[in-house]
N, C-alpha and C. Protein backbone atom coordinates (compact mmCIF):
# COMPACT_ATOMS: atom_id res chain seq x y z
N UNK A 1 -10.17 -26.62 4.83
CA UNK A 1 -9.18 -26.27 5.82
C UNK A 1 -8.05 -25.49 5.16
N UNK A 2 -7.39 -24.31 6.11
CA UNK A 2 -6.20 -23.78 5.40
C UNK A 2 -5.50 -24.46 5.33
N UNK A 3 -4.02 -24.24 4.37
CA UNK A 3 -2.82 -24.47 4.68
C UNK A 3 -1.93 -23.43 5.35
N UNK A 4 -0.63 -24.29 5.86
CA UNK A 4 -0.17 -23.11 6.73
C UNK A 4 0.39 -22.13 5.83
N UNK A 5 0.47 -21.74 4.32
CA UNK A 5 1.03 -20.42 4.10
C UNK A 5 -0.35 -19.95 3.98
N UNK A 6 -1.82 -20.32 3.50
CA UNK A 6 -3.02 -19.75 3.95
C UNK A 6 -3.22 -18.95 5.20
N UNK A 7 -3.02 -19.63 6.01
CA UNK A 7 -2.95 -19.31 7.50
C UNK A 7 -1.86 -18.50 7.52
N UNK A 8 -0.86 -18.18 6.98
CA UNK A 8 0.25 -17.26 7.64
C UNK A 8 -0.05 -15.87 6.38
N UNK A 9 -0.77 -16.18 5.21
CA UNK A 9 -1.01 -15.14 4.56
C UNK A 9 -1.94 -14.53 5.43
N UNK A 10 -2.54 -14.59 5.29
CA UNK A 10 -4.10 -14.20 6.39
C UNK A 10 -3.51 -13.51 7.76
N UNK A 11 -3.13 -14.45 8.27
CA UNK A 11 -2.29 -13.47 9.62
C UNK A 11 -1.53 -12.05 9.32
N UNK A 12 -0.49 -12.55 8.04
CA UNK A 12 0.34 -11.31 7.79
C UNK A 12 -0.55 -10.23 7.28
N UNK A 13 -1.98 -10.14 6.60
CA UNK A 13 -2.62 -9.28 6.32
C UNK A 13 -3.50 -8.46 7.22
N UNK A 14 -3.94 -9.60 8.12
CA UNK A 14 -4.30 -8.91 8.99
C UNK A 14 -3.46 -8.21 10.08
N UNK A 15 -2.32 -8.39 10.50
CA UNK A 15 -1.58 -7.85 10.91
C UNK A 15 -0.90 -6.16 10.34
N UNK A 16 -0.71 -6.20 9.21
CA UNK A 16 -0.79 -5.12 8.24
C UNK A 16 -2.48 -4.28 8.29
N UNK A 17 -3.57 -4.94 8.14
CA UNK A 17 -4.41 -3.88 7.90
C UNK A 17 -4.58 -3.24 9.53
N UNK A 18 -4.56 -3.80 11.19
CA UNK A 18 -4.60 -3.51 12.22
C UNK A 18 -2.99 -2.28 12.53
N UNK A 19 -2.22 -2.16 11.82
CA UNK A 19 -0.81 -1.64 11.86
C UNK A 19 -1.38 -0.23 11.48
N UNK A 20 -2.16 -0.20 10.54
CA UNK A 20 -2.12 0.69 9.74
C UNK A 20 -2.61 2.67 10.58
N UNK A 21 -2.05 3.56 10.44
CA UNK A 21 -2.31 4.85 11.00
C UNK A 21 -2.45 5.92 10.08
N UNK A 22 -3.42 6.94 10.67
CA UNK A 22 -2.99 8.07 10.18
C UNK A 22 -1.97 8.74 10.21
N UNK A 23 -1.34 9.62 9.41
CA UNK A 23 -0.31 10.81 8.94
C UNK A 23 -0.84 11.97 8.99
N UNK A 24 -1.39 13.00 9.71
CA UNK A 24 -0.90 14.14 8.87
C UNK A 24 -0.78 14.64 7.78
N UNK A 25 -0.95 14.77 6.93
CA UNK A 25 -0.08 15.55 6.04
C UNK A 25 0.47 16.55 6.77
N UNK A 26 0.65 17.39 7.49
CA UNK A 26 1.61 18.66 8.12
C UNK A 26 2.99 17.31 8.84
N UNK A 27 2.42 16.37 8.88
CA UNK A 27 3.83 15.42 9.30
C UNK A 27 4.74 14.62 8.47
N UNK A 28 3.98 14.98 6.89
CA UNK A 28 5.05 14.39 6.26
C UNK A 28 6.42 15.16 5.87
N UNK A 29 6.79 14.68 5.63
CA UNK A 29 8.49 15.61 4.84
C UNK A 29 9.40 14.93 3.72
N UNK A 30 9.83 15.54 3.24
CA UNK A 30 10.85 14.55 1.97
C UNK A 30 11.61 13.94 2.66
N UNK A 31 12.32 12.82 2.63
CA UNK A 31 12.02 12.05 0.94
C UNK A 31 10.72 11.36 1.06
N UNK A 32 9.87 11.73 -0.40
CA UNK A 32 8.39 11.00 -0.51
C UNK A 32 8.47 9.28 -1.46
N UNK A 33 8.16 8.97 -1.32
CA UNK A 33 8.01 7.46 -2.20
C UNK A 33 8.84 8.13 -3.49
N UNK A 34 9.33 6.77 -3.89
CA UNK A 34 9.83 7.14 -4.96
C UNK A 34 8.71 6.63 -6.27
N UNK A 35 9.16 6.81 -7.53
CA UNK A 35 8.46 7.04 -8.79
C UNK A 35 7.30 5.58 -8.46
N UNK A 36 8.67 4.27 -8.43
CA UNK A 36 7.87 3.14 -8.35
C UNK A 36 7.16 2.59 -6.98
N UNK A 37 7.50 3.03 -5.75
CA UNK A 37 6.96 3.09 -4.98
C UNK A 37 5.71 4.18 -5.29
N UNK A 38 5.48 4.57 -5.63
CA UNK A 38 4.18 5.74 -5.73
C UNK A 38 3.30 4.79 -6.58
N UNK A 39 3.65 4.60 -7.59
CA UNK A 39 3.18 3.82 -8.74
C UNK A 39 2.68 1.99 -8.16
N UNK A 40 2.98 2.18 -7.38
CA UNK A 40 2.98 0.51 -6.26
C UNK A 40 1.79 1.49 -5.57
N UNK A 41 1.84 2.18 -4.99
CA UNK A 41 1.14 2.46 -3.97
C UNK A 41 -0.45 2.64 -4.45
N UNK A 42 -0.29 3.86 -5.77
CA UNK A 42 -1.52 3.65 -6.90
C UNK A 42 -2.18 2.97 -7.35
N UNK A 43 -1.43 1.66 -7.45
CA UNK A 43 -2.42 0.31 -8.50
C UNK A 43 -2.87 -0.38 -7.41
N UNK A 44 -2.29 -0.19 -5.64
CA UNK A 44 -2.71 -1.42 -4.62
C UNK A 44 -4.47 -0.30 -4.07
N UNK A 45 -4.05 1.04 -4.49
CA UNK A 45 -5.09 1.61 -3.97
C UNK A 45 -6.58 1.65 -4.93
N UNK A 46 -6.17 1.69 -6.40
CA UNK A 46 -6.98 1.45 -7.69
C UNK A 46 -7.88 0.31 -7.48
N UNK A 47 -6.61 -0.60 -6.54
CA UNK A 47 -7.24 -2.59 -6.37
C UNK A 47 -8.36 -1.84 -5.25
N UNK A 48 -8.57 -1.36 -4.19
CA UNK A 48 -9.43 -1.78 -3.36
C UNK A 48 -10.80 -1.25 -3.57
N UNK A 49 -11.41 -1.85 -2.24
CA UNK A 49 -13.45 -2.09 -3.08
C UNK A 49 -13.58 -0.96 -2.97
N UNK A 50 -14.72 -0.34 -3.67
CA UNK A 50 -15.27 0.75 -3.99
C UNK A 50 -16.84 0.82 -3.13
N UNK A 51 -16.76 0.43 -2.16
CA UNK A 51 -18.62 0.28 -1.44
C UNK A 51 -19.12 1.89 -2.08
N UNK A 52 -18.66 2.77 -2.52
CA UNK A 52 -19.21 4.24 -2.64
C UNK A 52 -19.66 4.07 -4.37
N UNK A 53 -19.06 3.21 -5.04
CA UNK A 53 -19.38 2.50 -6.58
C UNK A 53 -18.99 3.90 -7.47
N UNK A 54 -17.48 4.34 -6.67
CA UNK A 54 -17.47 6.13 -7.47
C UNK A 54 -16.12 5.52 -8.31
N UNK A 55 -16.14 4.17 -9.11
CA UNK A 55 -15.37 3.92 -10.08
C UNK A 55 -15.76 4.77 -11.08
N UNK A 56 -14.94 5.45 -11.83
CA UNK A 56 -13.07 4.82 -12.14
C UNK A 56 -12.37 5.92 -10.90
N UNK A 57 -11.35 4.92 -10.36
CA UNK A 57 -10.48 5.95 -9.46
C UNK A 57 -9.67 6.92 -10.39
N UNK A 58 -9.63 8.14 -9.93
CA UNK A 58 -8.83 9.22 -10.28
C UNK A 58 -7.83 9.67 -9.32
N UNK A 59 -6.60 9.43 -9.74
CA UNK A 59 -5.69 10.47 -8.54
C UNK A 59 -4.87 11.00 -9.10
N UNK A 60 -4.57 12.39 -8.38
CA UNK A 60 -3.60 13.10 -9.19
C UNK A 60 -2.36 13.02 -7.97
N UNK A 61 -1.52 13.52 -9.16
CA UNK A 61 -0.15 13.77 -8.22
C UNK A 61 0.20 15.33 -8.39
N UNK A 62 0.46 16.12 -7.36
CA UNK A 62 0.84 17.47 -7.40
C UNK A 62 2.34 17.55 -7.24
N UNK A 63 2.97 17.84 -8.21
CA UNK A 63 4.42 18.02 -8.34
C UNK A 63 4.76 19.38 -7.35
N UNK A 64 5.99 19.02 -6.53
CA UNK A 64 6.39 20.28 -5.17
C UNK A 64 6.52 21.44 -6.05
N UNK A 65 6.62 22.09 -7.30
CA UNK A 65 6.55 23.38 -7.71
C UNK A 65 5.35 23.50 -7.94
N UNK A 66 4.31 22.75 -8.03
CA UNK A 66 3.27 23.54 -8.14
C UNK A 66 2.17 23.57 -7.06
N UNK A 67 2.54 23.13 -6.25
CA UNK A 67 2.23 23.53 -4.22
C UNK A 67 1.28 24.73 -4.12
N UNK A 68 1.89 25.76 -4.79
CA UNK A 68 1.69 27.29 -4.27
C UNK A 68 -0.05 27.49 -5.02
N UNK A 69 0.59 26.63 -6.55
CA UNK A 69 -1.27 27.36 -7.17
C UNK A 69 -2.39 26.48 -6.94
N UNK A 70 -2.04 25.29 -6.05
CA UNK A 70 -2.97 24.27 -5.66
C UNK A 70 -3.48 24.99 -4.49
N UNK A 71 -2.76 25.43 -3.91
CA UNK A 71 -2.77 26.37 -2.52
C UNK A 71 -4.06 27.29 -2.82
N UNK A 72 -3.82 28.34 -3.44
CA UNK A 72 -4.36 29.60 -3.74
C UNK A 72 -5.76 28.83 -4.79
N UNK A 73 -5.96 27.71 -5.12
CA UNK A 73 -7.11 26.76 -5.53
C UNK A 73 -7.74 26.42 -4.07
N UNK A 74 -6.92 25.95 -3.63
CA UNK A 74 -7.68 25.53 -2.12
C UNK A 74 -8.46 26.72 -1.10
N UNK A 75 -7.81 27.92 -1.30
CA UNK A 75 -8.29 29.48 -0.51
C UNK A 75 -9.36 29.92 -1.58
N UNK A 76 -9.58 29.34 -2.68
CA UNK A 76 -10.27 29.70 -3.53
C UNK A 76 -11.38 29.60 -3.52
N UNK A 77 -11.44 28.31 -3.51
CA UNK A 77 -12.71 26.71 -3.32
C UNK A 77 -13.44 27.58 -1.85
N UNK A 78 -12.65 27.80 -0.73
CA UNK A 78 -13.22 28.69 0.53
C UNK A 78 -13.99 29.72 0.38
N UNK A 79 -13.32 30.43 -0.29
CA UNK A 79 -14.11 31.82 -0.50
C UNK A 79 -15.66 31.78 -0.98
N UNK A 80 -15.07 30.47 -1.80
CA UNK A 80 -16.71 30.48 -2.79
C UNK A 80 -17.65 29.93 -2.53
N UNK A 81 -17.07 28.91 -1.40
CA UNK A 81 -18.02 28.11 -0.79
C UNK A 81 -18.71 29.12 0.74
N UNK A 82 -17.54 30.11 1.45
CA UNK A 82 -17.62 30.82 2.27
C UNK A 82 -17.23 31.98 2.31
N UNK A 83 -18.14 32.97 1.40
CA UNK A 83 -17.52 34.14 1.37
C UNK A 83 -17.23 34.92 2.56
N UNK A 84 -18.12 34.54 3.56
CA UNK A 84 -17.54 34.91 4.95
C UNK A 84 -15.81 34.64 6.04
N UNK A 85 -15.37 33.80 5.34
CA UNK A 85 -14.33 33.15 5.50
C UNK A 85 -12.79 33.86 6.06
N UNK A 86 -12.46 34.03 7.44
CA UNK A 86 -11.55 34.60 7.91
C UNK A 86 -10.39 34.33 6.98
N UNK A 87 -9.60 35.29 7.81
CA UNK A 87 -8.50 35.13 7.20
C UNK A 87 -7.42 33.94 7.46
N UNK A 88 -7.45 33.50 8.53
CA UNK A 88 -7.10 32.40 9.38
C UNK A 88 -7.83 31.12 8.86
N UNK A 89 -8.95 30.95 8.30
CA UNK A 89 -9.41 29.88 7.91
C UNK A 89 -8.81 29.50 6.23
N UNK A 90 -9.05 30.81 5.39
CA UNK A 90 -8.35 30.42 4.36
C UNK A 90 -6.72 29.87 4.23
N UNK A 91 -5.79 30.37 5.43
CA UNK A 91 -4.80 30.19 5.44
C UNK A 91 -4.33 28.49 5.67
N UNK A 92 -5.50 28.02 6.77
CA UNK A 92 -5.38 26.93 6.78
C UNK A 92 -5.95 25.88 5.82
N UNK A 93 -6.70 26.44 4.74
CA UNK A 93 -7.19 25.51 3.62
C UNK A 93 -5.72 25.72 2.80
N UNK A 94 -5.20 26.76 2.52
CA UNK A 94 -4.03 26.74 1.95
C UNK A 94 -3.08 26.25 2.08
N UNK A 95 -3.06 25.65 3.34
CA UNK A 95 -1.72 25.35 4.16
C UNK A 95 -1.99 23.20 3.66
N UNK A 96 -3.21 23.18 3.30
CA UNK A 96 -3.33 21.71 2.86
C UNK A 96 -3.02 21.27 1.84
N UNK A 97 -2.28 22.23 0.96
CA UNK A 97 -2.05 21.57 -0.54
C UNK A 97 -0.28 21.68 0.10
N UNK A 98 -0.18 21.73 1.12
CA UNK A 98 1.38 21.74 1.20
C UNK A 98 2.08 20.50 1.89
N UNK A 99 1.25 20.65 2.99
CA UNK A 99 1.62 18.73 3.86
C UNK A 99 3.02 19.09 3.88
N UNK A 100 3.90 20.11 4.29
CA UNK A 100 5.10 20.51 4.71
C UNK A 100 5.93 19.48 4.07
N UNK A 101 6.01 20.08 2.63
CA UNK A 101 6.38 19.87 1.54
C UNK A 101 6.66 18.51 0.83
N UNK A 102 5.57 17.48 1.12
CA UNK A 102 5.68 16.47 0.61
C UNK A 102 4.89 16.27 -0.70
């Protein structure tokens, strides 16, 4: 049988994982997490299961000055994958390394 902080952990988690939404990225904006909040956010995401078994997690962080050549990586990756690729489509692969500047 639980106890009641069993029972109230459990509630509060599940309450948190049902809370949870998508963002956008075109909806985020500064201010972004800070150093240790980011760094919190990294090791809780490192913690969860892997059903895809594509351990070790890798994540990078793209610092806001370098936006522009992640960008022109992202229109890049398009081209090569779609050399047919409007002009309007690359713009919007470009427009994803930006998440309006977060």
């Amino acid at each position: 049988m639980e106890s009641a902080s069993d029972q109230d952990l459990s509630e509060f988690a599940n309450a948190l994982i049902h809370s949870r939404q998508h963002v956008s990225p075109r909806r985020l904006h500064e201010p972004g997490p800070s150093v240790q909040q980011l760094q919190d956010i990294l090791a809780s995401a490192g913690a969860a299961p892997d059903h895809g078994k594509l351990m070790p997690w890798r994540f990078v962080v793209v610092p806001a000055g370098q936006r522009d050549r992640l960008a022109e990586g992202f229109g890049q990756a398009l081209l090569d994958r779609d050399p047919a690729a409007t002009a309007a489509q690359i713009e919007s692969a470009r427009e994803k390394a930006h998440g309006h500047h977060f």
